[in-house]
N, C-alpha and C. Protein backbone atom coordinates (compact mmCIF):
# COMPACT_ATOMS: atom_id res chain seq x y z
N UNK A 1 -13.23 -6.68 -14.55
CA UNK A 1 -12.14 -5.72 -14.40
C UNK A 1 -12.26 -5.05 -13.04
N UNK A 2 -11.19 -4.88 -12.20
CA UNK A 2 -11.51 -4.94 -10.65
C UNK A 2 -10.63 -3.29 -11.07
N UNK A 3 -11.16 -2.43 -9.82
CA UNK A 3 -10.78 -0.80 -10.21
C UNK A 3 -10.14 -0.56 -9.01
N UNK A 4 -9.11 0.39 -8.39
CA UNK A 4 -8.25 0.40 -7.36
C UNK A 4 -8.62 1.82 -7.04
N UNK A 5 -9.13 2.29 -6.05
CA UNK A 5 -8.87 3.64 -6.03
C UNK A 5 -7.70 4.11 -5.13
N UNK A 6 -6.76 4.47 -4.77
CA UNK A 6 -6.20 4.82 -3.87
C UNK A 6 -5.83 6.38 -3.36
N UNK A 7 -5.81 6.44 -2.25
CA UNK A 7 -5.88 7.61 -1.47
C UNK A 7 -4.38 7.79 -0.25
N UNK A 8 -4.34 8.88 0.23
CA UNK A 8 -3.60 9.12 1.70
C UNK A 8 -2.17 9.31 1.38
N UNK A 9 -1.31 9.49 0.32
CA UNK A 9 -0.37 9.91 0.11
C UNK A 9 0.15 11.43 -0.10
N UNK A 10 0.98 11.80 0.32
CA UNK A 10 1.36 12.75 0.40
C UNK A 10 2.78 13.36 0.78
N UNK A 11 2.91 14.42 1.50
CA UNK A 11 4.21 14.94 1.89
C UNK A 11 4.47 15.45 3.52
N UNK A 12 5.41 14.32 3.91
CA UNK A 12 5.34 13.98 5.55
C UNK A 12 6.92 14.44 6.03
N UNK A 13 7.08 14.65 7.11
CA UNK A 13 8.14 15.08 7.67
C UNK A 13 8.68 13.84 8.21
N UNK A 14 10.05 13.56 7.72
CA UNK A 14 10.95 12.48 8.78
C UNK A 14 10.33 12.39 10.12
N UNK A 15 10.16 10.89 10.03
CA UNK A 15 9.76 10.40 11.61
C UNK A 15 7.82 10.70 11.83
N UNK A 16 7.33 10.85 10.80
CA UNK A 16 6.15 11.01 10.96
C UNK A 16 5.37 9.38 10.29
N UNK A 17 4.54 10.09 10.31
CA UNK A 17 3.10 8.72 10.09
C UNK A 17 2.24 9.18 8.64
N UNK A 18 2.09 8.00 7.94
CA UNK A 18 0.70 8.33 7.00
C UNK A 18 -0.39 6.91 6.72
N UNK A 19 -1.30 7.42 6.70
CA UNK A 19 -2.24 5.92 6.08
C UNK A 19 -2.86 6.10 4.69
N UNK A 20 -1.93 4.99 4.05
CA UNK A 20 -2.56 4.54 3.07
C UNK A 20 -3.83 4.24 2.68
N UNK A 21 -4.67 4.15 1.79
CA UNK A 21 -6.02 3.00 1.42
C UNK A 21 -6.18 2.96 0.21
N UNK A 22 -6.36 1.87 0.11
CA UNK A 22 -7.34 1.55 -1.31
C UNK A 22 -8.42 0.79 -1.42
N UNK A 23 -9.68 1.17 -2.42
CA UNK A 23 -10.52 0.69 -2.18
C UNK A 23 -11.01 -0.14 -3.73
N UNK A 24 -11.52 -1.33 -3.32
CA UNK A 24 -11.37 -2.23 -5.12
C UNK A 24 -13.16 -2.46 -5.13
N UNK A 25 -13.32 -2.11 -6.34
CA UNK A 25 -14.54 -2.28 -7.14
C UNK A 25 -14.54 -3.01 -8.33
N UNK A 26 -15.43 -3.23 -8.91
CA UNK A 26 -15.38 -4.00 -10.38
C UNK A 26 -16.47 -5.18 -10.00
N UNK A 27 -15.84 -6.20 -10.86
CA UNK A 27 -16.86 -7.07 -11.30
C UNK A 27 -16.31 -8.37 -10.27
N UNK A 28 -15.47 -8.45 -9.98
CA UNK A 28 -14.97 -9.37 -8.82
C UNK A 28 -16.01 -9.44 -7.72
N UNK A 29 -16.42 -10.64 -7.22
CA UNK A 29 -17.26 -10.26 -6.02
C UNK A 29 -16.06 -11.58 -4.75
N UNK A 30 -15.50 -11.70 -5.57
CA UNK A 30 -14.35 -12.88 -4.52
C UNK A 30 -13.71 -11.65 -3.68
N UNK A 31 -13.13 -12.01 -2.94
CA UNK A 31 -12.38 -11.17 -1.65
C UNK A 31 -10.82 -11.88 -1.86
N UNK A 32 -10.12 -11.04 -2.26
CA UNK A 32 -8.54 -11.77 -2.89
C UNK A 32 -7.70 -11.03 -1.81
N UNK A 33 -6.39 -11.74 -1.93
CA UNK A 33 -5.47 -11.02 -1.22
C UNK A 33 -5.02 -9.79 -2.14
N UNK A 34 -4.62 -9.11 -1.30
CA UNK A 34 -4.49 -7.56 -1.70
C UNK A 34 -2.53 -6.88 -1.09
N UNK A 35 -1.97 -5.71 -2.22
CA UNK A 35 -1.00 -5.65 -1.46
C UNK A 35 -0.45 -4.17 -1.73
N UNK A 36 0.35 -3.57 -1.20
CA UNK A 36 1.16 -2.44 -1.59
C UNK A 36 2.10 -2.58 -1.90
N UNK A 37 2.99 -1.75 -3.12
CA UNK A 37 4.00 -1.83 -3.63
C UNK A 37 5.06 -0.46 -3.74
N UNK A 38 5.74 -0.52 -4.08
CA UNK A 38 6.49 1.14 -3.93
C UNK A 38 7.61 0.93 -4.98
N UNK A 39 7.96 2.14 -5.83
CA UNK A 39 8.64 2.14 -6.52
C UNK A 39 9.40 3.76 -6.87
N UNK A 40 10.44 3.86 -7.12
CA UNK A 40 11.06 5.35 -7.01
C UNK A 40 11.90 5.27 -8.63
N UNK A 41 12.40 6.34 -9.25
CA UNK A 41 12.75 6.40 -10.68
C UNK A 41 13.94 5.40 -10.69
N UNK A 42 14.81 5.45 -9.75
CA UNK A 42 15.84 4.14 -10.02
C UNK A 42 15.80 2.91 -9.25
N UNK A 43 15.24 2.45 -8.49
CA UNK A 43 14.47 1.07 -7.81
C UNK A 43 13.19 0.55 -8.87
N UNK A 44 13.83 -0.82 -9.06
CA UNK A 44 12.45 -1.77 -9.29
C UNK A 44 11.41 -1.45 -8.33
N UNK A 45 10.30 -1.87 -8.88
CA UNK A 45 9.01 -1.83 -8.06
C UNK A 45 9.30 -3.28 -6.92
N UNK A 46 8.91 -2.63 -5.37
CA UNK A 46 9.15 -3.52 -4.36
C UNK A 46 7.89 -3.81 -3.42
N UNK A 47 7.79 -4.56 -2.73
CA UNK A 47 6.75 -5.28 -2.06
C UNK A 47 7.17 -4.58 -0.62
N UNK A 48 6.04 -3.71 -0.39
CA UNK A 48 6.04 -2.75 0.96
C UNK A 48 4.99 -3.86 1.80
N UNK A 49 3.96 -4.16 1.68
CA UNK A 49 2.95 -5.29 2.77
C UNK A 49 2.51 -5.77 2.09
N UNK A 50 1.73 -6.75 2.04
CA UNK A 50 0.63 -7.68 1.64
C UNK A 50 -0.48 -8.18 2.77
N UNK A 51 -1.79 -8.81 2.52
CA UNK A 51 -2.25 -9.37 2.94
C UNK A 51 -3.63 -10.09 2.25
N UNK A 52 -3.88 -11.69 2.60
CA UNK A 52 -4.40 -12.69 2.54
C UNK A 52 -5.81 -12.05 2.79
N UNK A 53 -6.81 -12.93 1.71
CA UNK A 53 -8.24 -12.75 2.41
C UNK A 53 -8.91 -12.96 3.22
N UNK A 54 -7.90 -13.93 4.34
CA UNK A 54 -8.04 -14.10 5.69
C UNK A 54 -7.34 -13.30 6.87
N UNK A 55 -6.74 -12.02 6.11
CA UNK A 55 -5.70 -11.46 7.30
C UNK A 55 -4.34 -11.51 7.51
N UNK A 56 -3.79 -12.84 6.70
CA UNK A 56 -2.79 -13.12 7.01
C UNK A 56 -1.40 -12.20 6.28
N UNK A 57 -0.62 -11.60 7.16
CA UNK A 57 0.23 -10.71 6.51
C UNK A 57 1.60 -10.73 6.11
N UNK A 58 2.27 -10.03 5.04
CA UNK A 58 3.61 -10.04 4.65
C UNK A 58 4.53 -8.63 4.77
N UNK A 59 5.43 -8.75 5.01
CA UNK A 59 6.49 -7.31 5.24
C UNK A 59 7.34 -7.01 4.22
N UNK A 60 7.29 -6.48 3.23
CA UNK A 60 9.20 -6.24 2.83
C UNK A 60 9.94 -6.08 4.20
N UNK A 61 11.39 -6.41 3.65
CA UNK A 61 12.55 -5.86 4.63
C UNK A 61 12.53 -4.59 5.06
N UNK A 62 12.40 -4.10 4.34
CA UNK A 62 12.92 -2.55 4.56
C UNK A 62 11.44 -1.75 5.64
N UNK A 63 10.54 -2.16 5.47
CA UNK A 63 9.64 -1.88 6.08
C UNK A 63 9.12 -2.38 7.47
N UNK A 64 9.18 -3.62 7.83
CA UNK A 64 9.52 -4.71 8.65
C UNK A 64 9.50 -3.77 9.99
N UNK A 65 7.96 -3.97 10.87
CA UNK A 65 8.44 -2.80 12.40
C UNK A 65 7.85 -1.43 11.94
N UNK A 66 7.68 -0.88 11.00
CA UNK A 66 7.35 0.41 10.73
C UNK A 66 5.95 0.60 10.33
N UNK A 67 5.15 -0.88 9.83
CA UNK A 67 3.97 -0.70 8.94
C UNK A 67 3.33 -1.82 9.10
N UNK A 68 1.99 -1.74 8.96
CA UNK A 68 0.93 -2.17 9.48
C UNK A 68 0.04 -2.54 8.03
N UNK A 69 -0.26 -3.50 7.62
CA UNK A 69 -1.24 -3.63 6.96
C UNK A 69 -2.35 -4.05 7.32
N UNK A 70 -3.46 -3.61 7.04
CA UNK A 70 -5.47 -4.06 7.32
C UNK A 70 -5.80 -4.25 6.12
N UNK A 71 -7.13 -4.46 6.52
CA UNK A 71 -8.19 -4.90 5.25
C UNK A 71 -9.86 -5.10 6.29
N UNK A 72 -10.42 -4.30 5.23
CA UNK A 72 -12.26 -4.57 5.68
C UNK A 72 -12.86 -4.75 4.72
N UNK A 73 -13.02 -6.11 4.78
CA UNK A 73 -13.38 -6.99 3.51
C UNK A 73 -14.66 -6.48 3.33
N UNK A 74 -15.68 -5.85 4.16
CA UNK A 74 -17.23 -5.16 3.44
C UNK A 74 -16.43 -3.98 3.34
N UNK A 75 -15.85 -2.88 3.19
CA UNK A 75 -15.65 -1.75 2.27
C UNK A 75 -14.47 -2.33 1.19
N UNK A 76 -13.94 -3.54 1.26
CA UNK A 76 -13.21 -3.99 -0.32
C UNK A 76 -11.65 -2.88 0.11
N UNK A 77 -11.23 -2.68 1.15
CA UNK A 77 -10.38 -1.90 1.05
C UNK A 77 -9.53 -2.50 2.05
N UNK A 78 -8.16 -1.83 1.23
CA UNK A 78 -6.93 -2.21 2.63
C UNK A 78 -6.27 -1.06 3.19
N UNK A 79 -5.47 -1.07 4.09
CA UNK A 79 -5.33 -0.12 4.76
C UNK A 79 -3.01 -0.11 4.84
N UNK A 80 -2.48 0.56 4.89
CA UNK A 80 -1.14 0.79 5.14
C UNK A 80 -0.97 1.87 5.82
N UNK A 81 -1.10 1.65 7.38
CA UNK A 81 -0.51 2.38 8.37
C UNK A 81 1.50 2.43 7.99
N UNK A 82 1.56 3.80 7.99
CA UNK A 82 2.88 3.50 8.05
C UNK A 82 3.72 4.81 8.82
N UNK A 83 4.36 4.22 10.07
CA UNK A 83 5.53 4.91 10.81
C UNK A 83 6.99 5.46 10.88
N UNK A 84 7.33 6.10 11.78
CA UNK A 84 8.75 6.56 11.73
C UNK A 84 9.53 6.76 10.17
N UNK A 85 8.52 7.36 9.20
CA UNK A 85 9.04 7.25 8.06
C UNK A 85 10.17 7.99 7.44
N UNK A 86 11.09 7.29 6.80
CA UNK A 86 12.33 7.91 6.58
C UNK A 86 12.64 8.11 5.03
N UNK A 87 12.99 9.30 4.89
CA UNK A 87 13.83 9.74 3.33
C UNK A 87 13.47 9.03 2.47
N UNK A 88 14.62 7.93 2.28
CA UNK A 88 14.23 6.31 1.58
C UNK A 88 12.76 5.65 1.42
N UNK A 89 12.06 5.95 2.06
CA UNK A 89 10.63 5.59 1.79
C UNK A 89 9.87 6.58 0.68
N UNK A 90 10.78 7.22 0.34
CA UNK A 90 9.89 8.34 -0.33
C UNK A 90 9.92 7.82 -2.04
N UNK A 91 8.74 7.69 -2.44
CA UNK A 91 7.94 6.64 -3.56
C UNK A 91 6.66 6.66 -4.33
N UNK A 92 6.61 5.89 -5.23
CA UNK A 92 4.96 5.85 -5.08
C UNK A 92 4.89 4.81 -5.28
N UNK A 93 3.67 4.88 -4.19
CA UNK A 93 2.88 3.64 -3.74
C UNK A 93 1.89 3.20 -4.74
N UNK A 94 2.11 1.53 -5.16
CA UNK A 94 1.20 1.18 -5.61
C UNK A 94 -0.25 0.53 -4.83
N UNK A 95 -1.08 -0.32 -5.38
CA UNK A 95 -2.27 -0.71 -4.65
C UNK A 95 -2.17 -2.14 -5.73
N UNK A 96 -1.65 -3.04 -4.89
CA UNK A 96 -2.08 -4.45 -5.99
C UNK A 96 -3.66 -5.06 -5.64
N UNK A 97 -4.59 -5.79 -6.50
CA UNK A 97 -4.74 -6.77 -6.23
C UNK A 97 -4.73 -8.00 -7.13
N UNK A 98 -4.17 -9.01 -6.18
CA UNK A 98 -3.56 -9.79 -6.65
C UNK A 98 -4.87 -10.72 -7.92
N UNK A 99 -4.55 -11.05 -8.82
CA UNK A 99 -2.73 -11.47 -9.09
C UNK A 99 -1.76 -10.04 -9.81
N UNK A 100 -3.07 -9.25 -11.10
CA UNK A 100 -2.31 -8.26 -11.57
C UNK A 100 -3.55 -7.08 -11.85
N UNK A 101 -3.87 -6.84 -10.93
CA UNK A 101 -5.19 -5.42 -11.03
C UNK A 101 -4.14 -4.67 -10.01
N UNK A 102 -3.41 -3.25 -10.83
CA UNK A 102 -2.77 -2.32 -10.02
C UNK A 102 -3.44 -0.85 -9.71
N UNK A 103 -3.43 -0.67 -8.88
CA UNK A 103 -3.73 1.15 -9.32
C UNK A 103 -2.99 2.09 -9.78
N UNK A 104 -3.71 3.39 -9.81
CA UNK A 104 -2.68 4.25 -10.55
C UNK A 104 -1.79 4.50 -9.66
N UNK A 105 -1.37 4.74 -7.92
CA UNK A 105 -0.49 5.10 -7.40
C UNK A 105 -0.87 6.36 -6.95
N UNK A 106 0.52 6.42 -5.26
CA UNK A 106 0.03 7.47 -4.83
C UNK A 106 1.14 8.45 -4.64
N UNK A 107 1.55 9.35 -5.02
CA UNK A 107 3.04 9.98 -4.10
C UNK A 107 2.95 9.72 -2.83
N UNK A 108 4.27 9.77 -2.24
CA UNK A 108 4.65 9.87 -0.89
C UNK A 108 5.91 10.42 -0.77
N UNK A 109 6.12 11.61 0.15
CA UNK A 109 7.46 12.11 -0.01
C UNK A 109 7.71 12.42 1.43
N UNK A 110 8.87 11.86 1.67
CA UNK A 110 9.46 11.99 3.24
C UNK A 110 10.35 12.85 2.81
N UNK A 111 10.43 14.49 3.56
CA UNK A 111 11.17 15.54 3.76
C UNK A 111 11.21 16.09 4.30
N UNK A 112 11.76 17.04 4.98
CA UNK A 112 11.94 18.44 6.03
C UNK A 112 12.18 19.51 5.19
């Protein structure tokens, strides 16, 4: 059973910056691809980044230019730099790892 902790969410002003992380423990000792997700009370849950246990990375649309995903495979954690953030981004963030180990989630609220 692989455990998600996640951190770095909060309440940011339009056009600002926050970093995500999560960090996975458990009984897994494989290094899997890992991803973030976001979901708000009337949106399905959506695919904000991903990335491969080699690095290799994925964008949602909507995010695409604004956000950055990492990973440091000796602390088991990934990372979601994320920029110029707007209104619409405002969610909570999940922490996948793949295929279905989620975390509990983080708020994030873009406001003035």
């Amino acid at each position: 059973q692989v455990q998600l902790v996640e951190s770095g969410g909060g309440l940011v002003q339009p056009g600002g910056s926050l970093r995500l992380s999560c960090a996975a423990s458990g009984s897994s000792d494989s290094i899997w691809a890992m991803g973030w997700y976001r979901q708000t009370p009337t949106k399905n849950r959506e695919l904000v980044a991903d990335i491969t246990s080699f690095g290799g990375t994925n964008y949602g649309a909507s995010v695409t230019g604004r956000c950055i995903i990492s990973r440091d495979n000796a602390k088991r954690t990934i990372y979601l730099e994320m920029n110029n953030l707007k209104p619409e981004d405002t969610a909570v963030y999940y922490c996948l790892f793949y295929p279905n180990s989620w975390g509990q989630g983080t708020q994030v609220t873009v406001s003035s």
